[in-house]
C-alpha atoms as a PDB file:
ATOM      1  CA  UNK A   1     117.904 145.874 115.980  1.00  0.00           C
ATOM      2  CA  UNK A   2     119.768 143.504 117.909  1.00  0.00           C
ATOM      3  CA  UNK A   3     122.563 141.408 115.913  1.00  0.00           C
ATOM      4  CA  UNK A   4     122.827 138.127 116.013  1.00  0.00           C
ATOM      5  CA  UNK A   5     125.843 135.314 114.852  1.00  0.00           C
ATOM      6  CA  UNK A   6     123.893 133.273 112.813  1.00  0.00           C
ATOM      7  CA  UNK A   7     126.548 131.800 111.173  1.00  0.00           C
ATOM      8  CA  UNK A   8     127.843 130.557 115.050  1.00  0.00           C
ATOM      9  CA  UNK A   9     124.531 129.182 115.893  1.00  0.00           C
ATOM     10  CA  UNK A  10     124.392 127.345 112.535  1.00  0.00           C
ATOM     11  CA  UNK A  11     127.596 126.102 113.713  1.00  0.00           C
ATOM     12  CA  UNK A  12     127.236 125.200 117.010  1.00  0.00           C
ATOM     13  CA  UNK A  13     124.471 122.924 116.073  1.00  0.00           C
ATOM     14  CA  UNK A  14     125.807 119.710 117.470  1.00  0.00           C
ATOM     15  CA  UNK A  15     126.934 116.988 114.571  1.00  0.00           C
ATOM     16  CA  UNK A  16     124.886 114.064 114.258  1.00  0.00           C
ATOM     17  CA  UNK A  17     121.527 115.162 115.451  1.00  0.00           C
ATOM     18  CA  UNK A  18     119.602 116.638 112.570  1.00  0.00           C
ATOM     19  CA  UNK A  19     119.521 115.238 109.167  1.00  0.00           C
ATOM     20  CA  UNK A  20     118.545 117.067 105.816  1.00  0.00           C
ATOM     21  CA  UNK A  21     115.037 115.916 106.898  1.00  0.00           C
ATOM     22  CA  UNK A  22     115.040 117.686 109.856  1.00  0.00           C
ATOM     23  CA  UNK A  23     114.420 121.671 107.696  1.00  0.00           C
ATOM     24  CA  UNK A  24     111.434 119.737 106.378  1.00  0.00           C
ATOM     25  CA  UNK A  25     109.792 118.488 109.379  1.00  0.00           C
ATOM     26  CA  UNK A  26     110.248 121.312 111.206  1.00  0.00           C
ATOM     27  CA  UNK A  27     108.018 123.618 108.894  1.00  0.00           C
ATOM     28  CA  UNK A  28     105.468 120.955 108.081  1.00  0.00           C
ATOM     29  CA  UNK A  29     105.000 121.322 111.826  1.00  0.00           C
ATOM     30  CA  UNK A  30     105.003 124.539 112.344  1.00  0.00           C
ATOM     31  CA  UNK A  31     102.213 124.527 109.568  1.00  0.00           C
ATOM     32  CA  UNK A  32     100.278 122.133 111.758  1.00  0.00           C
ATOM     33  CA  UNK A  33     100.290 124.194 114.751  1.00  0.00           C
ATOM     34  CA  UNK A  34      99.384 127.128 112.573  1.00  0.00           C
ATOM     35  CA  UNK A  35      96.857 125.617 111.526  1.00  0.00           C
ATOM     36  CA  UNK A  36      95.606 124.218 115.096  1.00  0.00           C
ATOM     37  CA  UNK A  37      95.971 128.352 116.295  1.00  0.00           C
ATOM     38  CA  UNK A  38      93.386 129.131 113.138  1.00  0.00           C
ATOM     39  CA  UNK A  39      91.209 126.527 114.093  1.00  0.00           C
ATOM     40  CA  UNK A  40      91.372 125.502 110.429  1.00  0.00           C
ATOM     41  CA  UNK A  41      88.533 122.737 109.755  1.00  0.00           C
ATOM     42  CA  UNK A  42      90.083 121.698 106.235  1.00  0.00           C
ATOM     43  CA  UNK A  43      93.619 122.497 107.157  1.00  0.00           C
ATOM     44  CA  UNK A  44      95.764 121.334 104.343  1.00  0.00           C
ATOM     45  CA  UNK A  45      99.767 121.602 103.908  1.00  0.00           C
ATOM     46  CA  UNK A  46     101.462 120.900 100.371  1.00  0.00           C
ATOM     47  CA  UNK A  47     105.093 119.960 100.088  1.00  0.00           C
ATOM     48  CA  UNK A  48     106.160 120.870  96.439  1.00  0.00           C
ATOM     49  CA  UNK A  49     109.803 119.422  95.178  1.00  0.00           C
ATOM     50  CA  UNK A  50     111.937 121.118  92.863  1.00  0.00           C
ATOM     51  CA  UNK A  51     115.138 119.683  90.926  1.00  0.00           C
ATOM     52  CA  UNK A  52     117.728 121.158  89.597  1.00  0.00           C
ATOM     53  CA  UNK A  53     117.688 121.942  85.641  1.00  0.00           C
ATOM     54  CA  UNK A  54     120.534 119.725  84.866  1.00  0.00           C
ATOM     55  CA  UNK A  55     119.477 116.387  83.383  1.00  0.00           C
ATOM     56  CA  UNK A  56     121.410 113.022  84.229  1.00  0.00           C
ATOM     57  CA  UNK A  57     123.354 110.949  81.542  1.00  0.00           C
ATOM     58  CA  UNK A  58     121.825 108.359  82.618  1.00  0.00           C
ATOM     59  CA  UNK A  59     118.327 109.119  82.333  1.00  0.00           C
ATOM     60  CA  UNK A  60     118.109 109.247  86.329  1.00  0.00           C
ATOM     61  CA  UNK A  61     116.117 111.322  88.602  1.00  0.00           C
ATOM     62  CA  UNK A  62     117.605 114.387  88.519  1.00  0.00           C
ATOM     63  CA  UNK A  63     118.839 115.720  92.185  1.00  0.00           C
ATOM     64  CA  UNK A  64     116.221 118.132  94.082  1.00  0.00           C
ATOM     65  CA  UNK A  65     117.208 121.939  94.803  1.00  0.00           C
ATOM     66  CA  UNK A  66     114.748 123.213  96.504  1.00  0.00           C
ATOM     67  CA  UNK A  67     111.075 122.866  98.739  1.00  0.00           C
ATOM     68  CA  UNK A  68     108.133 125.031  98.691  1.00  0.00           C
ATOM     69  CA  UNK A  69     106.044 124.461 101.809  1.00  0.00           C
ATOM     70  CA  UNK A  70     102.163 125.885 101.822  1.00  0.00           C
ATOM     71  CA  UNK A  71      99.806 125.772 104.653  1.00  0.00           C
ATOM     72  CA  UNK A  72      96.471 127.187 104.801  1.00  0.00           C
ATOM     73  CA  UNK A  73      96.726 128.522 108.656  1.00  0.00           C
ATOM     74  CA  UNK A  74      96.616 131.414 110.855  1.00  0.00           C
ATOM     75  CA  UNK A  75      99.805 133.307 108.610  1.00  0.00           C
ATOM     76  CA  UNK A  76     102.606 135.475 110.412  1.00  0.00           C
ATOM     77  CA  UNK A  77     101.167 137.446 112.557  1.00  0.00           C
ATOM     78  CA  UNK A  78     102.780 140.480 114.297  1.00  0.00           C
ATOM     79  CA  UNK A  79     102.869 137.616 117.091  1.00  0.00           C
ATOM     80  CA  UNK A  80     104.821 135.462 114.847  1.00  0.00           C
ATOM     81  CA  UNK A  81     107.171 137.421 113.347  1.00  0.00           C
ATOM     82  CA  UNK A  82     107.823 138.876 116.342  1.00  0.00           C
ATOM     83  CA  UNK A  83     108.746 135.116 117.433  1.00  0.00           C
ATOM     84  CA  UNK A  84     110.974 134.239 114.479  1.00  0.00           C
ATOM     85  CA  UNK A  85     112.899 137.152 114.935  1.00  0.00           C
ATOM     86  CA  UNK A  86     113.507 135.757 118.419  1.00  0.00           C
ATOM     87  CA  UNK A  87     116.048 133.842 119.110  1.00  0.00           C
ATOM     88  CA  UNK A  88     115.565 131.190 121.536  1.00  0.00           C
ATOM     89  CA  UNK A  89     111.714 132.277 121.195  1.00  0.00           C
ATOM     90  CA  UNK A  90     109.333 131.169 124.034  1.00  0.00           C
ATOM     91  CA  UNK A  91     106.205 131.572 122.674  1.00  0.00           C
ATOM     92  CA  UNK A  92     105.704 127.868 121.673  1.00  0.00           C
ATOM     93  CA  UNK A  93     107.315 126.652 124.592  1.00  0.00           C
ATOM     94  CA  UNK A  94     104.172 124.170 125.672  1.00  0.00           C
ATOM     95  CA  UNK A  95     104.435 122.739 122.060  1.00  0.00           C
ATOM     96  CA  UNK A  96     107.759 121.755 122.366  1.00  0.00           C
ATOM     97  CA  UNK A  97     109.139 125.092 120.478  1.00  0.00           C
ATOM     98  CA  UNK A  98     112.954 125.555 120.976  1.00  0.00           C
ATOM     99  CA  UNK A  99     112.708 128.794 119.227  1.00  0.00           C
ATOM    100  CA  UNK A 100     115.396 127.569 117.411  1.00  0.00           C
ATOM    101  CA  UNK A 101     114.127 124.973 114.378  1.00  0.00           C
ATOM    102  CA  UNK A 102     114.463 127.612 111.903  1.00  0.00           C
ATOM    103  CA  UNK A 103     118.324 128.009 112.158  1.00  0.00           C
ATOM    104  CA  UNK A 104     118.086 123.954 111.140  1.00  0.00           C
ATOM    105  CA  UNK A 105     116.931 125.091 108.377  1.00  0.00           C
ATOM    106  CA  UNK A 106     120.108 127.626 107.297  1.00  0.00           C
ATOM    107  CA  UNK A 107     122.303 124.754 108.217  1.00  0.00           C
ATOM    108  CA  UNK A 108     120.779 122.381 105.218  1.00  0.00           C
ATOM    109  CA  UNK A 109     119.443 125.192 103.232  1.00  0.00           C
ATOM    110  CA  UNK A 110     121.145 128.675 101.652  1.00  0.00           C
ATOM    111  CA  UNK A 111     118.229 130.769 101.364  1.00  0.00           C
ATOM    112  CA  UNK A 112     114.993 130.816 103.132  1.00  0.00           C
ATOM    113  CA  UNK A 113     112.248 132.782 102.179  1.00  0.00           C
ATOM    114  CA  UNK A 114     108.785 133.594 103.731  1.00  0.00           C
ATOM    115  CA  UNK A 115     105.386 134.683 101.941  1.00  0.00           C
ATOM    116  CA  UNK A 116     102.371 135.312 103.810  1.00  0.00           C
ATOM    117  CA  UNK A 117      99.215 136.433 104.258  1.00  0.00           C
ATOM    118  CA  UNK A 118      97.228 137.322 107.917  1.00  0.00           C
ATOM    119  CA  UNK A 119      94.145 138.965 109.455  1.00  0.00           C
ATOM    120  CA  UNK A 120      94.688 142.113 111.043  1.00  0.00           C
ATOM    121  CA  UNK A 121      91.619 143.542 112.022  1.00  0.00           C
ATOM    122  CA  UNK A 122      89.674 143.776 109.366  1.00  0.00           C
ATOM    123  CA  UNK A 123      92.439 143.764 106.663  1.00  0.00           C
ATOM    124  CA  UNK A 124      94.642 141.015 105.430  1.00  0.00           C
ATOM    125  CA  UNK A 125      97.779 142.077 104.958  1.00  0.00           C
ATOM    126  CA  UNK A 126     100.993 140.214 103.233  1.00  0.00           C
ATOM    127  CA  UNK A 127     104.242 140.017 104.565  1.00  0.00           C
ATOM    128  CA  UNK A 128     107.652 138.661 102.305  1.00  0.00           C
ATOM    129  CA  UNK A 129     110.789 138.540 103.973  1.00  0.00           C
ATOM    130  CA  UNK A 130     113.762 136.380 103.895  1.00  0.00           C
ATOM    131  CA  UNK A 131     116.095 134.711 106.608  1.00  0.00           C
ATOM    132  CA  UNK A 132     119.229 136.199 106.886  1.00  0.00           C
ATOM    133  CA  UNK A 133     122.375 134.149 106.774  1.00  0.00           C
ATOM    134  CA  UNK A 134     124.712 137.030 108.756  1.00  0.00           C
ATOM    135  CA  UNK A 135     123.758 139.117 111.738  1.00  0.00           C
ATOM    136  CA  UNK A 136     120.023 139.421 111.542  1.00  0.00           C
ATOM    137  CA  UNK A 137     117.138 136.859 111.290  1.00  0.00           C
ATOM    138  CA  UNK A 138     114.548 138.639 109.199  1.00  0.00           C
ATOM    139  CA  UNK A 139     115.847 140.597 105.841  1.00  0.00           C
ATOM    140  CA  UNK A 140     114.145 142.576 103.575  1.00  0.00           C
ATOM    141  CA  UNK A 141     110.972 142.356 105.388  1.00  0.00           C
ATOM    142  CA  UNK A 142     108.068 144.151 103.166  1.00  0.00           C
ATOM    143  CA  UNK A 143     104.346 144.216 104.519  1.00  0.00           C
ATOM    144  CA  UNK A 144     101.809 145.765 102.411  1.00  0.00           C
ATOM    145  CA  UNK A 145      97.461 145.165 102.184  1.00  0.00           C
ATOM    146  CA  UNK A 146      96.845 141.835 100.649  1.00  0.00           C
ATOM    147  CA  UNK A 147      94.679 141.426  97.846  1.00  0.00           C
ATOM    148  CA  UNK A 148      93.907 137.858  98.513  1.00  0.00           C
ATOM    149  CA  UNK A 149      91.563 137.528 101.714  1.00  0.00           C
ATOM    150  CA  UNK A 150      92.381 134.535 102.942  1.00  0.00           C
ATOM    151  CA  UNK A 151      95.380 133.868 105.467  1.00  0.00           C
ATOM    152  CA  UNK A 152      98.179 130.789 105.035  1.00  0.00           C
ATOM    153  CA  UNK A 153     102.143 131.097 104.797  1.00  0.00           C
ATOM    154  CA  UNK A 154     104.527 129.957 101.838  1.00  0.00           C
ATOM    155  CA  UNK A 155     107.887 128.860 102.755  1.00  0.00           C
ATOM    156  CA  UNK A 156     110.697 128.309 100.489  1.00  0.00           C
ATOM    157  CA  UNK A 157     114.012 126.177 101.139  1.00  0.00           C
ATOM    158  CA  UNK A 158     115.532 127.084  98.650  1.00  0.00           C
ATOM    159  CA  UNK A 159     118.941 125.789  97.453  1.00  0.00           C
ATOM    160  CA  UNK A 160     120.187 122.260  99.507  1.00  0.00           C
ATOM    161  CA  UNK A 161     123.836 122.854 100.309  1.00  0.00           C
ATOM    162  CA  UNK A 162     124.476 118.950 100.035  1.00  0.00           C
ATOM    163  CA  UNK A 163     122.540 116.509  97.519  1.00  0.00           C
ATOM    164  CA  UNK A 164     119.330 115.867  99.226  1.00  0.00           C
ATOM    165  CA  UNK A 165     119.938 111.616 100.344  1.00  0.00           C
ATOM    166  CA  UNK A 166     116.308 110.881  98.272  1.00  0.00           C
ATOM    167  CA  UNK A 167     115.130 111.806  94.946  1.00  0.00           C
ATOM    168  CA  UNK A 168     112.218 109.771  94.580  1.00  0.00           C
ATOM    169  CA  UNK A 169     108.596 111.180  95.915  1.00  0.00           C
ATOM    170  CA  UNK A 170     107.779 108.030  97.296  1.00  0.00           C
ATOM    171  CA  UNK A 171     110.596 107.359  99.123  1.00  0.00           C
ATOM    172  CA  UNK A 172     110.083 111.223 100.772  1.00  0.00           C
ATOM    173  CA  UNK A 173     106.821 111.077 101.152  1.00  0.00           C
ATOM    174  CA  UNK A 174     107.294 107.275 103.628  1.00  0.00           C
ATOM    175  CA  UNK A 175     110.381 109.074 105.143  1.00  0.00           C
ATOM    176  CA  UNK A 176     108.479 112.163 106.054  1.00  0.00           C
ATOM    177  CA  UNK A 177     105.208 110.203 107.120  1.00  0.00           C
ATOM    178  CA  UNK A 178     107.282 107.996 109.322  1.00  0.00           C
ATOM    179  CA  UNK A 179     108.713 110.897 110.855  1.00  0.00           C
ATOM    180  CA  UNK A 180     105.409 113.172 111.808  1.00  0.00           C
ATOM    181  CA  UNK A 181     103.284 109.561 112.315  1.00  0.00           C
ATOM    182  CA  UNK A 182     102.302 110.634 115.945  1.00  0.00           C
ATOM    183  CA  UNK A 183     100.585 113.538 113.869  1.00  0.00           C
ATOM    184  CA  UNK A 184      98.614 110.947 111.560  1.00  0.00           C
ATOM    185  CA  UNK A 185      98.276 108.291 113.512  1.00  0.00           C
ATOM    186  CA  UNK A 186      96.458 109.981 116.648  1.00  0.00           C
ATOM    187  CA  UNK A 187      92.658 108.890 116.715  1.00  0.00           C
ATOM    188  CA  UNK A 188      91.917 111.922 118.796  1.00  0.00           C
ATOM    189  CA  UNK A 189      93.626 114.450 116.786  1.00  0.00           C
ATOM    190  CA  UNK A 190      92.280 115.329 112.963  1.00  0.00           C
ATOM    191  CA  UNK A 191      95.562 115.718 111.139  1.00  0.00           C
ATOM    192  CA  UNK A 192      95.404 118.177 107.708  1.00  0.00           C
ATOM    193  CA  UNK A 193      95.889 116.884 104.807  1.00  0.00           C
ATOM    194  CA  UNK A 194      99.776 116.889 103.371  1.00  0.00           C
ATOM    195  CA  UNK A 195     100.308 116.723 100.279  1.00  0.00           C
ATOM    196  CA  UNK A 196     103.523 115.507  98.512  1.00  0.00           C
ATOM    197  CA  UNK A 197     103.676 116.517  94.638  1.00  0.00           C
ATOM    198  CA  UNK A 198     105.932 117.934  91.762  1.00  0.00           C
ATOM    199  CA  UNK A 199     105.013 119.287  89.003  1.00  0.00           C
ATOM    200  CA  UNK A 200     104.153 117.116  86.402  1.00  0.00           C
ATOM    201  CA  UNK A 201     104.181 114.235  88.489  1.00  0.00           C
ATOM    202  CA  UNK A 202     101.379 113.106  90.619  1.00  0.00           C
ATOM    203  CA  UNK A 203     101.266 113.749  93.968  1.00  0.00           C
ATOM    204  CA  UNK A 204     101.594 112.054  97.173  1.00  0.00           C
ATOM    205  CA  UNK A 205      99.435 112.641  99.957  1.00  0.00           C
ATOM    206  CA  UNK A 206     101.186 111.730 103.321  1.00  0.00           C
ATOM    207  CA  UNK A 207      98.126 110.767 105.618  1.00  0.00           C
ATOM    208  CA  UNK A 208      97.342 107.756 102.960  1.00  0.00           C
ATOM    209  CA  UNK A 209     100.890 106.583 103.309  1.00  0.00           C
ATOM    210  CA  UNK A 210     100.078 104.889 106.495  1.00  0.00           C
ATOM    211  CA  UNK A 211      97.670 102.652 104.472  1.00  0.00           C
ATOM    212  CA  UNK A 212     100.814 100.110 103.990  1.00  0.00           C
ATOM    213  CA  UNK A 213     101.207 100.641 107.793  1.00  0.00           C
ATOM    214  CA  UNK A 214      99.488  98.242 110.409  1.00  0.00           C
ATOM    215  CA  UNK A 215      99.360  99.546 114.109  1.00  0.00           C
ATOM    216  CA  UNK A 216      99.380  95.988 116.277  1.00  0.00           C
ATOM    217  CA  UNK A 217     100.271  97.470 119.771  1.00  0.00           C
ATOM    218  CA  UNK A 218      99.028 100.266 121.707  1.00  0.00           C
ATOM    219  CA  UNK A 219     100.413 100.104 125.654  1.00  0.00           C
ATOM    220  CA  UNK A 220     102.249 101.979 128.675  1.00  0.00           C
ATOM    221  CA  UNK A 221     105.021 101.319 131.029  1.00  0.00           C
ATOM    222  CA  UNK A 222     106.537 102.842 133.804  1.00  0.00           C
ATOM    223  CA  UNK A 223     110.425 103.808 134.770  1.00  0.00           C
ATOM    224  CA  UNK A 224     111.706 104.762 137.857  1.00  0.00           C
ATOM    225  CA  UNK A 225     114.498 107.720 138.406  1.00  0.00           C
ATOM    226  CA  UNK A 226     115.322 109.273 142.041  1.00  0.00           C
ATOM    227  CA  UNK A 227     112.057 107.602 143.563  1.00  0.00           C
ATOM    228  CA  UNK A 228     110.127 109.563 140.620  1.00  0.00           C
ATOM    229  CA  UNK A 229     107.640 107.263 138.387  1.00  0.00           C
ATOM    230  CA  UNK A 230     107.623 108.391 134.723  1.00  0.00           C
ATOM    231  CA  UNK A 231     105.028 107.050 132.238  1.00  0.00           C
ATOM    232  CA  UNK A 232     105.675 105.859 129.161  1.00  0.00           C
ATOM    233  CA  UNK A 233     103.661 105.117 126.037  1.00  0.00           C
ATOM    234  CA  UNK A 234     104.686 102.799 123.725  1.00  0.00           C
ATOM    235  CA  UNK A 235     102.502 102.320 119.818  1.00  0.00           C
ATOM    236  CA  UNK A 236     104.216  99.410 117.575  1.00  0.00           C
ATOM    237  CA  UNK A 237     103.604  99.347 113.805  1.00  0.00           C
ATOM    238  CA  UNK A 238     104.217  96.855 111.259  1.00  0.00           C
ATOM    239  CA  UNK A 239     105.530  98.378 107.936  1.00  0.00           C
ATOM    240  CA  UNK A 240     105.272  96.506 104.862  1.00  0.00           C
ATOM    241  CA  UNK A 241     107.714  96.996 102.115  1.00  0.00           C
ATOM    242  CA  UNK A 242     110.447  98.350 103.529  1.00  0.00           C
ATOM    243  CA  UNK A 243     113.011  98.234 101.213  1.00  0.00           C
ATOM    244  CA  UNK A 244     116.454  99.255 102.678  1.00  0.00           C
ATOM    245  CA  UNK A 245     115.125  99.985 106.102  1.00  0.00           C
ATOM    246  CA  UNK A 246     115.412  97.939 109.600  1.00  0.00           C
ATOM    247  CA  UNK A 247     113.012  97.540 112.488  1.00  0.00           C
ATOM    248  CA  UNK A 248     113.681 100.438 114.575  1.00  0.00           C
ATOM    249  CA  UNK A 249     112.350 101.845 118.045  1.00  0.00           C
ATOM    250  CA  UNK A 250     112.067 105.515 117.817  1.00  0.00           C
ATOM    251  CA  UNK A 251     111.271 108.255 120.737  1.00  0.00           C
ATOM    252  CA  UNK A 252     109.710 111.094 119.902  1.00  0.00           C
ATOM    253  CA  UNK A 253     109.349 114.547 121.403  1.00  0.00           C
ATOM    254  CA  UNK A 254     106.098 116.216 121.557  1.00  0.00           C
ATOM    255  CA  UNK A 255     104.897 114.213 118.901  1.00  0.00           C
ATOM    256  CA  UNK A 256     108.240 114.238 117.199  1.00  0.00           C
ATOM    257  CA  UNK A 257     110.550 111.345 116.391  1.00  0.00           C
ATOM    258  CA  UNK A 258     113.858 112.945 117.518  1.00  0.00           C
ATOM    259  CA  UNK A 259     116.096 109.431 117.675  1.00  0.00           C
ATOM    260  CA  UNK A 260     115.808 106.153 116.631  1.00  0.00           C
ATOM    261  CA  UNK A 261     117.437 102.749 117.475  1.00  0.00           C
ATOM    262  CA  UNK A 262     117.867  99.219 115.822  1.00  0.00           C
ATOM    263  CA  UNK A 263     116.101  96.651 117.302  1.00  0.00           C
ATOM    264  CA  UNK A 264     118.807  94.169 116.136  1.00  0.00           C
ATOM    265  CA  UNK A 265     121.018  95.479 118.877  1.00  0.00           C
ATOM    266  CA  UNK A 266     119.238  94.091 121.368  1.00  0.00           C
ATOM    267  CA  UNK A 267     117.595  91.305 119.663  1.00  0.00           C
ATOM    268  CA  UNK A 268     119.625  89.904 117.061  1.00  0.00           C
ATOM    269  CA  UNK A 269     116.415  88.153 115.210  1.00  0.00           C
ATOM    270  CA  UNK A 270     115.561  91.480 114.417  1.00  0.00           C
ATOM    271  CA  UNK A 271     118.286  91.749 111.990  1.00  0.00           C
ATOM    272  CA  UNK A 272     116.222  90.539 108.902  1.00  0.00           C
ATOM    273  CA  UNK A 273     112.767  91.629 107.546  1.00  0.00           C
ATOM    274  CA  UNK A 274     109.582  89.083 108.397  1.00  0.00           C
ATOM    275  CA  UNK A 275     107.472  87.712 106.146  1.00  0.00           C
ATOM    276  CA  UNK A 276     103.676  87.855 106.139  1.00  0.00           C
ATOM    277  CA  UNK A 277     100.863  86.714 104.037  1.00  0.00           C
ATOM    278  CA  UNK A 278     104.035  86.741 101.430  1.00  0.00           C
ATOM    279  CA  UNK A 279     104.430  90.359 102.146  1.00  0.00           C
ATOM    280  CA  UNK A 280     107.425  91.751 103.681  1.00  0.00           C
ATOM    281  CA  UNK A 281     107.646  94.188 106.826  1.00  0.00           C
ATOM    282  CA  UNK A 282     109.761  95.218 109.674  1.00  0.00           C
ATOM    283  CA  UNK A 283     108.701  96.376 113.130  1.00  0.00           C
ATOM    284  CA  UNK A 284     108.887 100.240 114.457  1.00  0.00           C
ATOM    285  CA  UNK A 285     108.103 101.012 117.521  1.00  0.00           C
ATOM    286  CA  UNK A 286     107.362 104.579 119.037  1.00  0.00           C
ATOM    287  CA  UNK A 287     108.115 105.570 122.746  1.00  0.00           C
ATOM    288  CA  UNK A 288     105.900 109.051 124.198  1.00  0.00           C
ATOM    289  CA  UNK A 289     106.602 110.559 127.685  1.00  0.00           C
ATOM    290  CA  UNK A 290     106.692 113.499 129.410  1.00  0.00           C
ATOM    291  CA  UNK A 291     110.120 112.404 130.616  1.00  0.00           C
ATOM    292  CA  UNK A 292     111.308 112.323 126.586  1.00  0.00           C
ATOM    293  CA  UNK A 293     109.477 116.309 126.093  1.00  0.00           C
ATOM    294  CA  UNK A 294     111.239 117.589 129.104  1.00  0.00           C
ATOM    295  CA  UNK A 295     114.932 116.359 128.377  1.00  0.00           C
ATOM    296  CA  UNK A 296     114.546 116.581 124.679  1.00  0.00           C
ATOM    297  CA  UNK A 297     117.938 118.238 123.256  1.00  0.00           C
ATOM    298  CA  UNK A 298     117.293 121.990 121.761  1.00  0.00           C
ATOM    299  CA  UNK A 299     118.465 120.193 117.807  1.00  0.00           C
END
């Protein structure tokens, strides 16, 4: 098997473009899309939290170790694994697929496992492995026939290398909805349910997050570069309750926000939150082209 520096691509990954987010997003999408290859009519993803056993002094949230991500699609295929064990993987190159998100995920993360379940035939068969943190990407791989006949993945990020920057589920759950919103937020595309949750605690289901979000523009534009047109669209959302967070104009990569802006820099108004019906909101706005999937950085 060929060897790989894992530890250098970790390293190499450029500082400043991911966030401890970015692990996260990167396998809820890859759940989508595995769901989209099943063709999945109920697809459904759940996002469960775990903290650490040590309890505050002060009665506080205690910090969160780990995230166990279950989807119910297609599973890792021989396809698939072939693909993570790939680096710089092609296969879901018209997706937008660096074939490199799940080295994001060593660089936030110390251990990654993988539990899954696929058709092969007419067996299902379940494959464990783990990612390796060395020379090669896939580590005690075992495959064996799967009792349980129906085919989804289970991946564990286990063990944040820095405290994770939120604690609370509803302040996760807003982050991670404002993050995969093209996902949710496209009338032509039915979205799976994700689902938020820890145990004991009740859980959060991202797609009815946007229900404090209010889409009030929907338009295109067009830039010019070396006599070449490139078309732009351009959604703007009003988000109510805030908190800590600014207006913002975001531009996202096949249906990705990658990088984000304050709108104060260029307007100064926007500095402060606005006030409607005595409820409180700021403005986000999200920017689509094929110009932004075709020059999006590999991070």
């Amino acid at each position: 098997m060929t060897k790989v520096n894992l530890e250098g691509a970790v390293n190499n990954i450029r500082p400043g473009t991911t966030t401890a987010y970015s692990p996260l997003v990167e396998v809820i999408v890859n759940a989508i899309e595995a769901i989209e290859d099943k063709k999945e009519q109920r697809g459904e993803i759940t996002v469960a939290v775990k903290r650490t056993s040590q309890r505050n002094f002060d009665d506080t949230l205690r910090s969160i170790e780990s995230f166990s991500i279950k989807d119910n699609g297609i599973g890792f295929t021989k396809e698939n694994k072939e693909s993570f064990d790939t680096l710089y993987s092609p296969r879901k190159i018209n997706k937008g697929g660096k074939g490199f998100g799940r080295f994001i995920c060593l660089k936030y993360f110390s251990n990654i496992k993988v539990n899954s379940v696929y058709s092969d035939g007419n067996d299902f068969k379940k494959l464990s492995f783990q990612m390796g943190r060395i020379n090669t990407i896939i580590e005690g791989a075992n495959e064996e026939i799967s009792k349980i006949k129906k085919t989804g993945s289970t991946i564990e990020l286990n063990f944040v290398k820095d405290d994770f920057p939120d604690k609370g589920l509803p302040t996760i759950a807003r982050n991670l909805a404002q993050k995969i919103l093209p996902y949710i937020v496209n009338e032509t595309y039915d979205c799976p349910k994700i689902i938020l949750k820890e145990d004991g605690e009740e859980s959060i289901e991202l797609n009815g997050v946007v229900d404090g979000i209010e889409e009030i523009c929907d338009d295109s534009f067009v830039c010019q570069k070396n006599n070449k047109e490139y078309h732009f669209k351009v959604k703007i959302f009003k988000f109510f309750a805030p908190k800590k967070q600014k207006s913002k104009i975001s531009l996202v990569a096949h249906n990705r926000e990658v990088t984000d802006a304050l709108i104060k820099d260029y307007i100064p108004e926007f500095v402060d939150e606005f006030i409607e019906n005595k409820k409180n909101y700021i403005i986000k706005t999200y920017v689509f082209g094929e110009y932004l999937d075709e020059n999006v950085s590999l991070e």
